[in-house]
Protein backbone atom coordinates (compact mmCIF):
# COMPACT_ATOMS: atom_id res chain seq x y z
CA UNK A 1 0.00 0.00 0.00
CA UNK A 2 1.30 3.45 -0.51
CA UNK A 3 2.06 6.30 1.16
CA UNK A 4 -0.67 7.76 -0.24
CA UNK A 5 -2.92 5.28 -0.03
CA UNK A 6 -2.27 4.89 3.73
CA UNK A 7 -3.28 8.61 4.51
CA UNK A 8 -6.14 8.96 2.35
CA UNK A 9 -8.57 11.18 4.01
CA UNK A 10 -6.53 12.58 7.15
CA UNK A 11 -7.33 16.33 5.68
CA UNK A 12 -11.48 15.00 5.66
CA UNK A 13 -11.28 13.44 8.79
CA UNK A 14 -9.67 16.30 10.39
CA UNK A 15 -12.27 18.63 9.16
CA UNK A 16 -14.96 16.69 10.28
CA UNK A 17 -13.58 16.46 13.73
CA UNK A 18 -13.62 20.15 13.74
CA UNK A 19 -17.57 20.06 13.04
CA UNK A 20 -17.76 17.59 15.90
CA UNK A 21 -15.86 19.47 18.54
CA UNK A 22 -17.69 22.67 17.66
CA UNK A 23 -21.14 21.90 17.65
CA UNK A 24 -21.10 18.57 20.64
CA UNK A 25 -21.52 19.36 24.19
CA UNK A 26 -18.13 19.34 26.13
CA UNK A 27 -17.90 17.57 28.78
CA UNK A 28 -16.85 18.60 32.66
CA UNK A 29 -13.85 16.81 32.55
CA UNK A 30 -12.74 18.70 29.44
CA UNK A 31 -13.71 22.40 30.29
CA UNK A 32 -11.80 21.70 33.95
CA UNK A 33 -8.66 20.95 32.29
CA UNK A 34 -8.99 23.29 29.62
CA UNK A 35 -9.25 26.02 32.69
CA UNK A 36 -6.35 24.80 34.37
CA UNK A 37 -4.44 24.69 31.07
CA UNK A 38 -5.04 28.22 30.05
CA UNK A 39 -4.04 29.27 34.26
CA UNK A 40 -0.85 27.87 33.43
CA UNK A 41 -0.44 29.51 29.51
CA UNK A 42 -1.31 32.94 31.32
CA UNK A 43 0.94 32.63 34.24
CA UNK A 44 3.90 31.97 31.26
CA UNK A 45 2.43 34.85 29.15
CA UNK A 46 2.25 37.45 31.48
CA UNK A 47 6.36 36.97 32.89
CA UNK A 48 7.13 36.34 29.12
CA UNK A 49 5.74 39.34 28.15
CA UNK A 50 8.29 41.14 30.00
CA UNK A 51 11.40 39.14 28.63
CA UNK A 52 13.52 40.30 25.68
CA UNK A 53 11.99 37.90 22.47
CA UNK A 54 8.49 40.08 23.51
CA UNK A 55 9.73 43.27 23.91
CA UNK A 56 12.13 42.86 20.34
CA UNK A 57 8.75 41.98 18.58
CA UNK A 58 6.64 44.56 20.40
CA UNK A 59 9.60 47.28 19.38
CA UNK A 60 9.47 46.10 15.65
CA UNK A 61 5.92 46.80 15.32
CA UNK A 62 5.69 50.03 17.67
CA UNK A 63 3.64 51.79 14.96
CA UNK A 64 1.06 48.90 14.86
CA UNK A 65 0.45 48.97 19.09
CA UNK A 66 -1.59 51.11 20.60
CA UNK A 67 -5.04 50.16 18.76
CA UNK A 68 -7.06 46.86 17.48
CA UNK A 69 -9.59 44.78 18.39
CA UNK A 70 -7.07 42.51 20.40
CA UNK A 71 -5.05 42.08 23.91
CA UNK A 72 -1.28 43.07 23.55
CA UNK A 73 0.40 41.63 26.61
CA UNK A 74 3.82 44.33 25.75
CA UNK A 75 1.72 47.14 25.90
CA UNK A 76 -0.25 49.72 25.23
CA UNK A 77 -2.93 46.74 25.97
CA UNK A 78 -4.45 46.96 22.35
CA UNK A 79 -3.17 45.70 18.79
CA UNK A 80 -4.55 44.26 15.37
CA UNK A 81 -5.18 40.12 15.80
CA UNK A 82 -2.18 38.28 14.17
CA UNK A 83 0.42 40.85 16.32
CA UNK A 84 -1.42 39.69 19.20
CA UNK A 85 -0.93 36.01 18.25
CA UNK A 86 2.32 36.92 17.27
CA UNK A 87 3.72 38.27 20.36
CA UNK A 88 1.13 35.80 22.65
CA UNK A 89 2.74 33.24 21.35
CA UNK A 90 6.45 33.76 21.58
CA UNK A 91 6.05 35.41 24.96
CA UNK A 92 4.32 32.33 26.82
CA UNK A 93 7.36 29.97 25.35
CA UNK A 94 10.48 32.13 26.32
CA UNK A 95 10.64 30.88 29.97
CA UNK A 96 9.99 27.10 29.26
CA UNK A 97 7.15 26.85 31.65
CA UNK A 98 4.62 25.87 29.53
CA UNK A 99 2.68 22.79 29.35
CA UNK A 100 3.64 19.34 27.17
CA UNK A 101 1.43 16.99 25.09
CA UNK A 102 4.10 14.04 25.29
CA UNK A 103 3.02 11.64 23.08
CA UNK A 104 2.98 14.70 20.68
CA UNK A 105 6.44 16.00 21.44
CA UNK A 106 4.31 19.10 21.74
CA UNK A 107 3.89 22.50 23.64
CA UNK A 108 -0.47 23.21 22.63
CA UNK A 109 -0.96 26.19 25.05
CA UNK A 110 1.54 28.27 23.50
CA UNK A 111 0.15 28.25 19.94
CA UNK A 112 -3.70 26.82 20.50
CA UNK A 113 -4.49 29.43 23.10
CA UNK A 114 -2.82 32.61 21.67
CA UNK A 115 -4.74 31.88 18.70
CA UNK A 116 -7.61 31.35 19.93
CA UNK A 117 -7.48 34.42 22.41
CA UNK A 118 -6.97 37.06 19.45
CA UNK A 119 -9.68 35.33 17.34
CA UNK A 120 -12.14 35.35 19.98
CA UNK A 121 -11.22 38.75 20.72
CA UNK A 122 -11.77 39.69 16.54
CA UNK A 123 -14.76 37.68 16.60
CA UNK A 124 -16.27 39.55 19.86
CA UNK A 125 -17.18 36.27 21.51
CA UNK A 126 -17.45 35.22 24.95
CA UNK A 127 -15.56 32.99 27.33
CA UNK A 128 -17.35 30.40 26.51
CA UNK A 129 -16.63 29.91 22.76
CA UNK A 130 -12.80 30.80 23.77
CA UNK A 131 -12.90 27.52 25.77
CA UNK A 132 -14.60 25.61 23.42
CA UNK A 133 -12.13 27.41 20.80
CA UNK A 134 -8.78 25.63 23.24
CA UNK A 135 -10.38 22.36 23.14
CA UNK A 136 -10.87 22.09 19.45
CA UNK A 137 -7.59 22.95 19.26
CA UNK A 138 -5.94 20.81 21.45
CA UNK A 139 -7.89 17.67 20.63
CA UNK A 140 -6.78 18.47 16.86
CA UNK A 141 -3.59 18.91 17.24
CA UNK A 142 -2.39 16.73 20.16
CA UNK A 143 -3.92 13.64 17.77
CA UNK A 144 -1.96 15.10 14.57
CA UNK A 145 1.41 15.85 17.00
CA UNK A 146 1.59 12.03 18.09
CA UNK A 147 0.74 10.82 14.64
CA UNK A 148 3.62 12.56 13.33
CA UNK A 149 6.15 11.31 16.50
CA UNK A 150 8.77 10.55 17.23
CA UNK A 151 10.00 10.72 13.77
CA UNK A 152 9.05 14.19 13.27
CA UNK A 153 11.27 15.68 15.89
CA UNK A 154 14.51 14.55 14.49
CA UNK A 155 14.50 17.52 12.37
CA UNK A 156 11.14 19.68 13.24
CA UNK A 157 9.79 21.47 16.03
CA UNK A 158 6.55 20.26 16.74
CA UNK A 159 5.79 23.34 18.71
CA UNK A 160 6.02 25.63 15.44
CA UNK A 161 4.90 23.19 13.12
CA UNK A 162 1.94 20.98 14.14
CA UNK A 163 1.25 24.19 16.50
CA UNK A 164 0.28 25.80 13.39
CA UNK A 165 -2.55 23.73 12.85
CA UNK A 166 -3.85 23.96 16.21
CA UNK A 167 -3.75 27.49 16.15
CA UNK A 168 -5.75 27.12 12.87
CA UNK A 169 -8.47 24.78 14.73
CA UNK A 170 -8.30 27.08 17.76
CA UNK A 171 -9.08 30.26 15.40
CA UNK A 172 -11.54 28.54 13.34
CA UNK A 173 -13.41 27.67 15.90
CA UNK A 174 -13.91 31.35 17.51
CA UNK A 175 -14.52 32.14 13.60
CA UNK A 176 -16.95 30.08 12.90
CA UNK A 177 -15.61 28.87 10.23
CA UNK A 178 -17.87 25.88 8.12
CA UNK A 179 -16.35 22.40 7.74
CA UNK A 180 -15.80 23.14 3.90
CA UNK A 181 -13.85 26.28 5.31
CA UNK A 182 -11.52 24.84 7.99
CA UNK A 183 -10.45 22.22 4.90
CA UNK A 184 -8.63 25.03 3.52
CA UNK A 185 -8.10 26.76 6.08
CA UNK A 186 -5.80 23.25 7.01
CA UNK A 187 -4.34 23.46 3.66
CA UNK A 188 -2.84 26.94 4.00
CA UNK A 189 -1.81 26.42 7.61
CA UNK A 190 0.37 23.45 6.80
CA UNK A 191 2.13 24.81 3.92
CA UNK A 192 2.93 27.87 6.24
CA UNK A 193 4.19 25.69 9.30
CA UNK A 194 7.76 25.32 10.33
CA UNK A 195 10.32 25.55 13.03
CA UNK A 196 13.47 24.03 12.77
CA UNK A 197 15.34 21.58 15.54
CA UNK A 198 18.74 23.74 15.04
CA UNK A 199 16.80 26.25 16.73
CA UNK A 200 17.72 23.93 20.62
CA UNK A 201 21.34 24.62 19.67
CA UNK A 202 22.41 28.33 20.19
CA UNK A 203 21.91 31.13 22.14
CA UNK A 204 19.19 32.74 20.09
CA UNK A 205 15.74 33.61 20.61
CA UNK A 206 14.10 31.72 17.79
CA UNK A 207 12.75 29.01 19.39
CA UNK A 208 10.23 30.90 21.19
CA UNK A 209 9.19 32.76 18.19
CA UNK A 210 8.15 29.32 16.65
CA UNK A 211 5.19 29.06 18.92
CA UNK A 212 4.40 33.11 17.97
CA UNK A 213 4.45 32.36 14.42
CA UNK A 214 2.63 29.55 14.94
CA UNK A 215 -0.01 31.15 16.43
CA UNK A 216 -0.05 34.11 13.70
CA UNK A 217 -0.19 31.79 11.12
CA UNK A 218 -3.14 29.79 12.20
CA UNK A 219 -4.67 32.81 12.53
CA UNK A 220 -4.12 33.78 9.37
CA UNK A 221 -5.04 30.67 7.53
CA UNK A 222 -8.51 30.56 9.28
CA UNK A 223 -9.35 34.10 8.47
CA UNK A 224 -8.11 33.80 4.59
CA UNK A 225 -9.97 30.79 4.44
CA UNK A 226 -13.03 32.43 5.50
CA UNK A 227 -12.84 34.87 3.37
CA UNK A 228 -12.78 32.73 0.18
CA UNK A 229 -9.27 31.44 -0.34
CA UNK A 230 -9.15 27.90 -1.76
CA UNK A 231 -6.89 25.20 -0.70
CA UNK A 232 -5.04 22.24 -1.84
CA UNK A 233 -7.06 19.06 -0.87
CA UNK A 234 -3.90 16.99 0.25
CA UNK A 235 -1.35 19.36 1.45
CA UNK A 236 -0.83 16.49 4.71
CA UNK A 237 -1.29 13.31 2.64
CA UNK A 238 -0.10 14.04 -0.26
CA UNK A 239 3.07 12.34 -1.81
CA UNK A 240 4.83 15.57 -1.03
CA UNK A 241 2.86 16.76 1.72
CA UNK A 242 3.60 17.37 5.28
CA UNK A 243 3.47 13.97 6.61
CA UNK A 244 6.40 12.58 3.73
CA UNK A 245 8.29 15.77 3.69
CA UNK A 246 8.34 16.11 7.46
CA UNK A 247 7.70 12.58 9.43
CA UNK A 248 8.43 9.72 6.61
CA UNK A 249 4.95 9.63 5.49
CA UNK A 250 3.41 8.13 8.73
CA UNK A 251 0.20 6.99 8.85
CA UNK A 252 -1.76 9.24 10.90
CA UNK A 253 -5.25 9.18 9.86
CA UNK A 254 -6.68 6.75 12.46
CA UNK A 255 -6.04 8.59 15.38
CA UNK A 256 -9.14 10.64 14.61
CA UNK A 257 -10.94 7.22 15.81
CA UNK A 258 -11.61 8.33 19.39
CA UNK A 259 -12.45 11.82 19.17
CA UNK A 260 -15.09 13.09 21.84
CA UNK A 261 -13.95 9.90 23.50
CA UNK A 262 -10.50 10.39 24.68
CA UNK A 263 -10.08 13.91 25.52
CA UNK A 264 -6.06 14.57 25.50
CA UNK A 265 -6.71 18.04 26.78
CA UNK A 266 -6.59 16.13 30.46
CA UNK A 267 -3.53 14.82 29.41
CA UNK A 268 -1.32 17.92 29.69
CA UNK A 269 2.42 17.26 31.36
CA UNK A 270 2.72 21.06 33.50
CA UNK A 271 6.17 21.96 33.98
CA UNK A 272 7.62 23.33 37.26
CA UNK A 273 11.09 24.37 36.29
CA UNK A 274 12.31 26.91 33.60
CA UNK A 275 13.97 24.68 31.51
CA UNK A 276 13.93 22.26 28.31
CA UNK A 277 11.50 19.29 29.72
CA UNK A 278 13.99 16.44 29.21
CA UNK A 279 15.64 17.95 31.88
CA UNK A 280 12.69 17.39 34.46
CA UNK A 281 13.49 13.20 35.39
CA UNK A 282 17.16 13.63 36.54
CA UNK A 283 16.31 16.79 38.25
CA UNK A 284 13.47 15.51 39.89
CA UNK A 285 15.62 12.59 41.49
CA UNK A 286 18.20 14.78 42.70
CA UNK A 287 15.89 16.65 44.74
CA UNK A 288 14.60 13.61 46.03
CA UNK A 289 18.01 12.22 46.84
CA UNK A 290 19.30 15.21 47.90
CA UNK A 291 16.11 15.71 50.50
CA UNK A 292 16.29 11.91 51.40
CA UNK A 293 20.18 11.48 52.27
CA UNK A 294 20.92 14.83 53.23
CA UNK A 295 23.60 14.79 50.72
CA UNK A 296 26.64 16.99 50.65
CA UNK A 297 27.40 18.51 47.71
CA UNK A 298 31.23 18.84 48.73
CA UNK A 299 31.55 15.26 49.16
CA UNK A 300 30.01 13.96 45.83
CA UNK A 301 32.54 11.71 43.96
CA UNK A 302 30.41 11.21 40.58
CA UNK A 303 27.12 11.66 39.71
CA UNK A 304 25.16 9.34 37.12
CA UNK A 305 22.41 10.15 34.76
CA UNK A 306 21.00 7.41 32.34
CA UNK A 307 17.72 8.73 30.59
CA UNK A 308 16.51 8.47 26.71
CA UNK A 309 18.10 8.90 23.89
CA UNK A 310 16.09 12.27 23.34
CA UNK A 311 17.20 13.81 26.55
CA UNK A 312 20.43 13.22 25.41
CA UNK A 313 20.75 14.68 22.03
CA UNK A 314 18.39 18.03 23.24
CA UNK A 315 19.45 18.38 26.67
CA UNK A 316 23.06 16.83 26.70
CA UNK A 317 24.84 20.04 27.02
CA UNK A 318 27.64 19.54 29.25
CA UNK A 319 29.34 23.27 29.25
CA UNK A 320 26.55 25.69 29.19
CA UNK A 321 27.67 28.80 27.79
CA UNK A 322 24.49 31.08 28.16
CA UNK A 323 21.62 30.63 30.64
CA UNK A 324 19.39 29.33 27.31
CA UNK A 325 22.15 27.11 27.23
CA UNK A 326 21.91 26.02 30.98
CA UNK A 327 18.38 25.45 30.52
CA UNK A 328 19.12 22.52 27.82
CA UNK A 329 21.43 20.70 29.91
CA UNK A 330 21.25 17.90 32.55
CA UNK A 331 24.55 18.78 33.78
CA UNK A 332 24.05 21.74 34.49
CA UNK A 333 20.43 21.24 36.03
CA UNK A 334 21.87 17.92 38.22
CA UNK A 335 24.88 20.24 39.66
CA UNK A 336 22.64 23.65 40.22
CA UNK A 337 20.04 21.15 42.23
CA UNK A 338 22.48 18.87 43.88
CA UNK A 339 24.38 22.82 45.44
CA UNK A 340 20.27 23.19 46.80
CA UNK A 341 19.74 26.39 44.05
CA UNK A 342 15.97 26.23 43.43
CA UNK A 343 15.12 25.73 39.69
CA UNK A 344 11.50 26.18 39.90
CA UNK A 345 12.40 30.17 40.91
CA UNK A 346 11.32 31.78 36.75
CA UNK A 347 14.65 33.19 36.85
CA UNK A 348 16.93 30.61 38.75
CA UNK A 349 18.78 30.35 35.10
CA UNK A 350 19.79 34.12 34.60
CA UNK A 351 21.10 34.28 38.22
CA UNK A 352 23.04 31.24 38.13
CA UNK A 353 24.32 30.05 34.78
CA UNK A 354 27.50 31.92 35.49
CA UNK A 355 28.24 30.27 38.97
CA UNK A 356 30.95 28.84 39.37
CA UNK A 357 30.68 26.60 41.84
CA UNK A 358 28.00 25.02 39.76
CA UNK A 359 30.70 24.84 36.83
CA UNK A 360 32.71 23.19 39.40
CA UNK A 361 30.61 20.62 39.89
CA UNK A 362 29.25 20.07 36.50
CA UNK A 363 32.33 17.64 35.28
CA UNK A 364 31.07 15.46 37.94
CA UNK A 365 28.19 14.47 36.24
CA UNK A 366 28.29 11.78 33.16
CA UNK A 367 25.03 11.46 30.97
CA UNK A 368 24.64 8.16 29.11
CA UNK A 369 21.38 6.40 27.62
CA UNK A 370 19.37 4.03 29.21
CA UNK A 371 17.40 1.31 26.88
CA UNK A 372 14.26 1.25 29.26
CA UNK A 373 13.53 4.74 29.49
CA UNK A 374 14.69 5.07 25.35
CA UNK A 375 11.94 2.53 24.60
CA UNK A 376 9.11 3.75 26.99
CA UNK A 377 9.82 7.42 25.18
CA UNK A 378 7.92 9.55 23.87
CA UNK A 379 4.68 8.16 26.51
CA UNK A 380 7.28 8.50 29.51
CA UNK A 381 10.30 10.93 30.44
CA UNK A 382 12.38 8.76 33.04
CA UNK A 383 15.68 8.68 34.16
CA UNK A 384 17.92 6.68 36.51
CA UNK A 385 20.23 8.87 38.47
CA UNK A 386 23.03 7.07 41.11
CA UNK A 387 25.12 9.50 43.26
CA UNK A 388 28.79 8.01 44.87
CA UNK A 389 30.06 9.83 47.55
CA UNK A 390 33.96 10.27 48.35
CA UNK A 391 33.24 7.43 51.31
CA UNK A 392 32.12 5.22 48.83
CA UNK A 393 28.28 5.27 49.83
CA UNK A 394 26.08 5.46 46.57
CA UNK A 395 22.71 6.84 46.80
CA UNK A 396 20.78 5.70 43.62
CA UNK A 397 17.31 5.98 42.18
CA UNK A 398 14.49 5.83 39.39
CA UNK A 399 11.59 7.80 38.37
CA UNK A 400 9.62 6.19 35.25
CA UNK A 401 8.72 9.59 34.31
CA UNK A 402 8.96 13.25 35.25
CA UNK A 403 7.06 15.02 38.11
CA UNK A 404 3.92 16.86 36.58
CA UNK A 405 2.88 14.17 34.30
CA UNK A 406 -0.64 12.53 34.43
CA UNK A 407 1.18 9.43 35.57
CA UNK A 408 3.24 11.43 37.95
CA UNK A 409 1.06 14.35 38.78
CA UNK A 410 1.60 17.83 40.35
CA UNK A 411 -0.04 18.31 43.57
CA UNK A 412 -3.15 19.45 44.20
CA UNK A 413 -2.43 23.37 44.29
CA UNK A 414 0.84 23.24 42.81
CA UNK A 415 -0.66 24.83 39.46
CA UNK A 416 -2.00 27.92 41.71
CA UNK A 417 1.25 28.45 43.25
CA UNK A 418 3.39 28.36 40.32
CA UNK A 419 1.00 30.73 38.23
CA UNK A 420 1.43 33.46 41.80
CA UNK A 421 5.02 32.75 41.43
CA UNK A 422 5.31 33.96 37.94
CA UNK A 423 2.59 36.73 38.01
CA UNK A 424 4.44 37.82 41.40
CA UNK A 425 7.71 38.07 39.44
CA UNK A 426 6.15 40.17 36.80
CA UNK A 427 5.74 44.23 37.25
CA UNK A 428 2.21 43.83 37.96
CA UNK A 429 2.33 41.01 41.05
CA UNK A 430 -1.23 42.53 41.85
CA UNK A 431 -3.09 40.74 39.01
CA UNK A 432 -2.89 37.36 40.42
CA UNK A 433 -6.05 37.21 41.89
CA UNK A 434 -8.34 39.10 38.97
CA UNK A 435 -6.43 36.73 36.41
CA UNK A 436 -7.23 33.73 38.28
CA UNK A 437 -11.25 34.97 38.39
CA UNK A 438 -11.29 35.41 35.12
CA UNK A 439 -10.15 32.28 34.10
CA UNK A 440 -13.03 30.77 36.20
CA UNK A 441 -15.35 32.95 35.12
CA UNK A 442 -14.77 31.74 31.03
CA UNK A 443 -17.29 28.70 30.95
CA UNK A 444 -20.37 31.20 32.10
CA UNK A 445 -18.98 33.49 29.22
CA UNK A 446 -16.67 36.10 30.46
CA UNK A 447 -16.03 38.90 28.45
CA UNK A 448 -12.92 39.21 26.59
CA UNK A 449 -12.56 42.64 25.00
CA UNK A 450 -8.91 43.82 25.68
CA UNK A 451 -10.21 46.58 28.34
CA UNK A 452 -12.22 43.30 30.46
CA UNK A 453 -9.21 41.93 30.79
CA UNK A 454 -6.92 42.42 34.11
CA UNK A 455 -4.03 43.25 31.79
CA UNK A 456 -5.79 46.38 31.69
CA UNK A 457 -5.89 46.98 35.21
C-alpha cells in the first residue's frame, strides 16, 4: 500500500472532527482541564511578556500597538489580531514553563491558546466559545502531534509546526468557520508551518518565536480561508505533503478514531522548572536524593544520569555557555540542584548560569542512555540517576517519568502556586487574583474585550 494510499482522508477526517468538537456538548472533565491549562499559559504569558523575544517583537511593530480589536500583553494593551498572536505566542514559550502533550512532542498552550485568544477577541465572543475554541484545538492537534512522532522531531519542532494547525483549529473555531472552510483553512496552515530543531542549539531567541508564528499563522489561515481562499485538498497526505516531507509519510489518519472519547486536553504534562522538559526526570531525582540522604554537595565523587536517547541529544549540554544554554542541559540542572539552588524560581537560570561553583561541579556528572527509558519514550520521560560519595556510599534511584505528568502528577495546588510565582515576578504582582477569576469565570462566558481583561488593570 502506498504512502498515499495509507493517509487517504486525514485532511477529511480532520475537518470533520472540527464540526464535531464545535457543535457537541463538552464535557466537565474537558472544560476543567482546559481552565487549568489556560491558568498555566497565562501565568507563562504574562512573565514572558516582560522578557527580551516580547519586547524585540513589540519594538518592531511600535507603529502597529496602541489600537485593534485585540489584547497586547507588551503594551499599550491593544493591537490588530495576528500581532497579538504573534507576540502571545512567543512570549508564553520564552521561559519554558509551559505545558507538554508528550506523546505529541508538543507545547499546545503556547500556539492553540494565543490563537484562539486574538480570534475570539476579533470575533467579539465570549468565554465560553474561547474555551470551546482551546479544546478544538488541542484535541486536533495533540492527535496530529503524536501521529507525526517521534520521527518528526529529528528535524522539526513540533511546537512551530503541528502548532500551526492547532492554532488554525483554535481560530476557526472562535470564527466560525464551516467544515468546507476549515479544509482550507488546514491546507494553508500546513504549507505555512515550520520551526526548525537547530533552533535547541544556540543562544538565540528563535525558538520561542516558533510558537508566535505559529499562532499568527493559524490565525491567518482561518481568516483567509473564511474569506474565500481555496486550498489544496492533500497538502498532509499528499506524496509531497507534510506527513512525507516532514515525518516519513506516517500513517496518521486513524487517530481521529476516538475523538469526543479520549479527551487529550486532560492529558497535559505542567512543567515546574524553567527549563527544556527532558531535563525534568534527573532533576526531579536529585531533589529527592538530595532531600532523602541529606547529601553533601562537597563530598560527591560522581554523579550518574542514564535517561533516553532524546534527553540526550536536546538536553546533553555539558558546558553551558548562556543561561538558554543552561536550561538545555542535565549537567548543568543535576549540579545547580544537587548545590540546593531552586530551579522552579522563573529566573533561577539568569542568576546562576554563570556560577561557578556550579561549573565546578558540572564535570562530575556523566550522561549516558538508558534502553528502558529510550523505549518507553515519547509516553514517559524517566531517568535513573546514582550519586557516589567520596566514602564510597552510593545513593541511587528511578523515576519512570517526570514530576507533573498525568502518571506522575503535580499536587493538588501546585498549578496555583506556580502561576502566583510567575505573576508575582512580573511588574504587575497585583493581578494574580483578577487573572485567576477570570479564568473561572470563562465557561459562564466572560467577556474578553482587551479593556475586560486584568491586563488592563
Amino acid at each position: 500500500m502506498t504512502m498515499r494510499a495509507q493517509t487517504q482522508g486525514v485532511e477529511r477526517r480532520i475537518a470533520a472532527g472540527y464540526a464535531l468538537l464545535r457543535e457537541e456538548t463538552l464535557p466537565d472533565v474537558a472544560v476543567r482541564a482546559a481552565e487549568q491549562a489556560i491558568l498555566d499559559w497565562l501565568g507563562c504569558l504574562l512573565i514572558g511578556a516582560e522578557a527580551p523575544p516580547a519586547l524585540a517583537i513589540a519594538a518592531a511593530h511600535s507603529a502597529e500597538i496602541g489600537s485593534g480589536v485585540a489584547t497586547c500583553f507588551v503594551g499599550p494593551s491593544r493591537c490588530y489580531p495576528g500581532l497579538a498572536a504573534l507576540i502571545s505566542g512567543t512570549a508564553s514559550h520564552t521561559l519554558e514553563l509551559d505545558d507538554i502533550y508528550s506523546p505529541g512532542l508538543y507545547h499546545p498552550s503556547v500556539c492553540v491558546m494565543s490563537a484562539a485568544l486574538a480570534a475570539s477577541q476579533l470575533a467579539g465572543v465570549k468565554g465560553d466559545t474561547f474555551l470551546r475554541s482551546v479544546i478544538a484545538g488541542y484535541e486536533i492537534s495533540n492527535r496530529i502531534g503524536a501521529g507525526l512522532n517521534p520521527d518528526h522531531y529529528k528535524y522539526w519542532h513540533t511546537t512551530g509546526t503541528v502548532g500551526t494547525l492547532g492554532a488554525t483549529i483554535a481560530a476557526a473555531t472562535a470564527l466560525s468557520l464551516s467544515e468546507a472552510q476549515v479544509g482550507h483553512a488546514i491546507a494553508h496552515a500546513t504549507s505555512m508551518a515550520a520551526g526548525l530543531q537547530q533552533a535547541f542549539r544556540s543562544d538565540g531567541m528563535t525558538k520561542p518565536l516558533h510558537a508566535g508564528r505559529a499562532a499568527e499563522a493559524g490565525l491567518l489561515a482561518a481568516r483567509i480561508a473564511k474569506a474565500g481562499l481555496i486550498g489544496s485538498s492533500d497538502m498532509i497526505s499528499g506524496p509531497v505533503g507534510l506527513a512525507q516531507a516532514m515525518s516519513h509519510g506516517r500513517d496518521i489518519s486513524n487517530r481521529f478514531d476516538d475523538l469526543l472519547q479520549d479527551w487529550t486536553v486532560t492529558r497535559s504534562m505542567f512543567k515546574r522548572f524553567s527549563a527544556c522538559g527532558h531535563t525534568f526526570a534527573p532533576v526531579d531525582l536529585a531533589i529527592e536524593l538530595k532531600q532523602e540522604a541529606d547529601i553533601d554537595p562537597a563530598e560527591i565523587q560522581r554523579v550518574d544520569v542514564a535517561t533516553y536517547a532524546t534527553a540526550l541529544k536536546v538536553a546533553g549540554i555539558s558546558q553551558p555557555k548562556s543561561p538558554f544554554e543552561a536550561k538545555f542541559s542535565i549537567p548543568f540542572g543535576m549540579a545547580a540542584t544537587l548545590l540546593g539552588h531552586d530551579l522552579t524560581d522563573p529566573t533561577s537560570f539568569e542568576k546562576l548560569h554563570a556560577d561557578r561553583s556550579i561549573a565546578a561541579l558540572i564535570p562530575a556528572v556523566h550522561v549516558s542512555e538508558d534502553a528502558e527509558t529510550t523505549a518507553a519514550f515519547p509516553a514517559l520521560r524517566g531517568a535513573r540517576v546514582s550519586i557516589t560519595m567520596k566514602n564510597g556510599k552510593v545513593h541511587a534511584g528511578y523515576a519512570p517519568t517526570r514530576k507533573g505528568e498525568p502518571a506522575n502528577p503535580l499536587l493538588p495546588g501546585d498549578l496555583e502556586r506556580k502561576f502566583r510565582r510567575l505573576v508575582e515576578a512580573t511588574s504587575r504582582p497585583q493581578t494574580a487574583t483578577a487573572w485567576m477569576t477570570w479564568v473561572k469565570s470563562l465557561a459562564k462566558g466572560a467577556e474578553l474585550a482587551p479593556d475586560a481583561l486584568p491586563v488592563s488593570q
